[in-house]
C-alpha atoms as a PDB file:
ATOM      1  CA  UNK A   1     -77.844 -30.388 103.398  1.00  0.00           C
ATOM      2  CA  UNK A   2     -74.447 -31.375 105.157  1.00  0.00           C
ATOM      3  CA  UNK A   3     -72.576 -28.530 105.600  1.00  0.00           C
ATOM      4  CA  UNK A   4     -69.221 -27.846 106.710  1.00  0.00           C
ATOM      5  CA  UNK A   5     -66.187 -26.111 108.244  1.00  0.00           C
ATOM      6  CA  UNK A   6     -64.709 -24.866 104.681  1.00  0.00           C
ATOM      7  CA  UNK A   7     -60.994 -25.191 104.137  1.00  0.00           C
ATOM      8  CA  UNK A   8     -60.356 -21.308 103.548  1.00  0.00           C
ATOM      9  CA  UNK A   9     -61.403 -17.706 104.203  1.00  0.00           C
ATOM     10  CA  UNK A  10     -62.320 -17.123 100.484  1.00  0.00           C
ATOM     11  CA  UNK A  11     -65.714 -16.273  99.636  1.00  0.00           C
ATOM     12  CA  UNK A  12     -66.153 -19.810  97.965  1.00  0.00           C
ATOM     13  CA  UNK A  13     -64.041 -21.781  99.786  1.00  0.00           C
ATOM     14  CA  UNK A  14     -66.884 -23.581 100.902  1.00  0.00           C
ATOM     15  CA  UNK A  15     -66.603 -25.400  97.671  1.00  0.00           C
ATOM     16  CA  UNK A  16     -63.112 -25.653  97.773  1.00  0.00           C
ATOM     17  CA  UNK A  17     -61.447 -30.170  98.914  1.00  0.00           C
ATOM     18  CA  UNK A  18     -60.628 -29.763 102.371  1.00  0.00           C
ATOM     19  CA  UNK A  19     -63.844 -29.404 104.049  1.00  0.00           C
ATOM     20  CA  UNK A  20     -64.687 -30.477 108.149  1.00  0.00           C
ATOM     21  CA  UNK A  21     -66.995 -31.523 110.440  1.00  0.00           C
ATOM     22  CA  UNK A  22     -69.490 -32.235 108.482  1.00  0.00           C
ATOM     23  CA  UNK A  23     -69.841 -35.731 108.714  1.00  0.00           C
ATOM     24  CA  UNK A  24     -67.777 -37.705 111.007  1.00  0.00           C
ATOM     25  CA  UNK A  25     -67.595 -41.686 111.680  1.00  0.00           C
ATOM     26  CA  UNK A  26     -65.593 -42.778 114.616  1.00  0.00           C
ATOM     27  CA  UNK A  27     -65.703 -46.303 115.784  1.00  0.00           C
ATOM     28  CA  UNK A  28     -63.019 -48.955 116.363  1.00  0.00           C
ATOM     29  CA  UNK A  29     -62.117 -51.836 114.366  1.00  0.00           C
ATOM     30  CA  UNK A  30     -61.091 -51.972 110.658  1.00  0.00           C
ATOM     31  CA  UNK A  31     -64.055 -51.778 108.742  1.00  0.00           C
ATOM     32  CA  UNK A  32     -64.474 -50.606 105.661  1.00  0.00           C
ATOM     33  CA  UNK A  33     -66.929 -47.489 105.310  1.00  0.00           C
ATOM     34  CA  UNK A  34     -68.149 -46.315 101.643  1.00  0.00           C
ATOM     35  CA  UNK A  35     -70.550 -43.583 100.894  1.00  0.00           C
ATOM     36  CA  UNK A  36     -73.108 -42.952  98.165  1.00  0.00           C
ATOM     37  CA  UNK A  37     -74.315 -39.710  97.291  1.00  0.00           C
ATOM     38  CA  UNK A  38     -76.598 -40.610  94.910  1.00  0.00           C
ATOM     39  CA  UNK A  39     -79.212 -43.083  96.518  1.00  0.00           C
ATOM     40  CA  UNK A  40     -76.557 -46.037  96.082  1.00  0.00           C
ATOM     41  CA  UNK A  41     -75.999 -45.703  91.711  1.00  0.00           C
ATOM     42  CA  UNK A  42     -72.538 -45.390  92.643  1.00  0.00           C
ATOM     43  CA  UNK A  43     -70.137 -45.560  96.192  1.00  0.00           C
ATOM     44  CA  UNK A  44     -66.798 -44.160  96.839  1.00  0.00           C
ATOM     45  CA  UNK A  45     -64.291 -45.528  99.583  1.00  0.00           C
ATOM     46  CA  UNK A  46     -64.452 -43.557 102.766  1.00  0.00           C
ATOM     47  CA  UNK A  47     -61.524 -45.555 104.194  1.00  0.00           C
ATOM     48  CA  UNK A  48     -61.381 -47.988 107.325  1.00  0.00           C
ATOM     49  CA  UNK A  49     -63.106 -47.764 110.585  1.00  0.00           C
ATOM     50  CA  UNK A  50     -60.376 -47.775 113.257  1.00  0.00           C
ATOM     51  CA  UNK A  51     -60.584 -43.984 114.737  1.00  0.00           C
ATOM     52  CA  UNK A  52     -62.120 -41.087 113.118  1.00  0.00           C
ATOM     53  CA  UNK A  53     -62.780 -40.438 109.306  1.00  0.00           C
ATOM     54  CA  UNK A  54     -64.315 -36.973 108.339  1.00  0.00           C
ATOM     55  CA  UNK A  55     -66.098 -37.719 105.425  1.00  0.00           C
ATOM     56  CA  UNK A  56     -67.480 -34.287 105.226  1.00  0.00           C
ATOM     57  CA  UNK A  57     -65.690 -33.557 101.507  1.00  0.00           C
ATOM     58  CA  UNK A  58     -67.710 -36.469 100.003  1.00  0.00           C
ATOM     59  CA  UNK A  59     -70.575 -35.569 101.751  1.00  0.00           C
ATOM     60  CA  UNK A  60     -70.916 -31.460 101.517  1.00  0.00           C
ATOM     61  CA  UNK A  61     -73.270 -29.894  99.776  1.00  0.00           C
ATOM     62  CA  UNK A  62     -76.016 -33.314  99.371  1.00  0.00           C
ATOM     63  CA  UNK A  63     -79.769 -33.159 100.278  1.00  0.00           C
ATOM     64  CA  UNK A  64     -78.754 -36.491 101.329  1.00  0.00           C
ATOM     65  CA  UNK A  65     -75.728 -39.663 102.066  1.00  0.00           C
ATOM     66  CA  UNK A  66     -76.099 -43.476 102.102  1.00  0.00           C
ATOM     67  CA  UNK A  67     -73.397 -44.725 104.059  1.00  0.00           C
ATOM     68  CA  UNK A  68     -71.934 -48.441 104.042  1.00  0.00           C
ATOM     69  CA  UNK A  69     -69.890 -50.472 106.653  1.00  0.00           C
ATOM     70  CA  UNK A  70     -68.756 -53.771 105.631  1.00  0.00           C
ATOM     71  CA  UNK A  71     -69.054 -55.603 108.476  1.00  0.00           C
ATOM     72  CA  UNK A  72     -71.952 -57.910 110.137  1.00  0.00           C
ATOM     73  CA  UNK A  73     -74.001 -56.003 113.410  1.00  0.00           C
ATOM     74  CA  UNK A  74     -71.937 -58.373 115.907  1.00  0.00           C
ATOM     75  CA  UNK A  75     -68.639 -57.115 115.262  1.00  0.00           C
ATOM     76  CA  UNK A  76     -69.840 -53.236 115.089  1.00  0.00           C
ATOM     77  CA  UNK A  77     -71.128 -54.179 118.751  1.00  0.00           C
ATOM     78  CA  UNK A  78     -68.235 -53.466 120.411  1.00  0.00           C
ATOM     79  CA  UNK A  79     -66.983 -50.664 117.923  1.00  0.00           C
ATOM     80  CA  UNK A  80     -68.142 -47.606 119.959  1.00  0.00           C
ATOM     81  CA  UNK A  81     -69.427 -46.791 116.544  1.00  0.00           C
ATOM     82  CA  UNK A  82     -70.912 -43.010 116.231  1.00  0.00           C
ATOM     83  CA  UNK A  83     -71.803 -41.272 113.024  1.00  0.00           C
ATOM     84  CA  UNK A  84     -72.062 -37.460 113.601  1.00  0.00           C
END
């Protein structure tokens, strides 16, 4: 289960948008990055690969996370591409 540095100090803030470091994708480049949730029925834009994206809020609280990057394995070579 990916879990998460919540956004508050409430008892179920946890639960609450906002979430961190969780699930973080850092790489260079401008790739896009989508996530699925639910074994690929459905995918949500993560943004663009070009820094850092915490993707922790779509992430949180899953037994489990498909993620996508559009682009080919030659041009993620050089992309210092980690997924954390």
């Amino acid at each position: 289960v990916i879990a998460c540095t919540p956004a508050g100090t409430g008892p179920w803030a946890i639960y609450e948008p906002g979430g961190k470091n969780g699930l973080v994708v850092k790489g260079t480049g401008n790739a896009k990055v989508s996530i699925s949730v639910d074994r690929g029925a459905t995918w949500q834009d993560a943004g663009t690969l070009g820094g850092s994206l915490d993707l922790t809020d779509f992430a949180k609280g899953s037994r489990q996370y498909w993620l996508r990057i559009h682009a080919g394995a030659k041009s993620l070579a050089d992309s210092k591409l980690t997924i954390t």
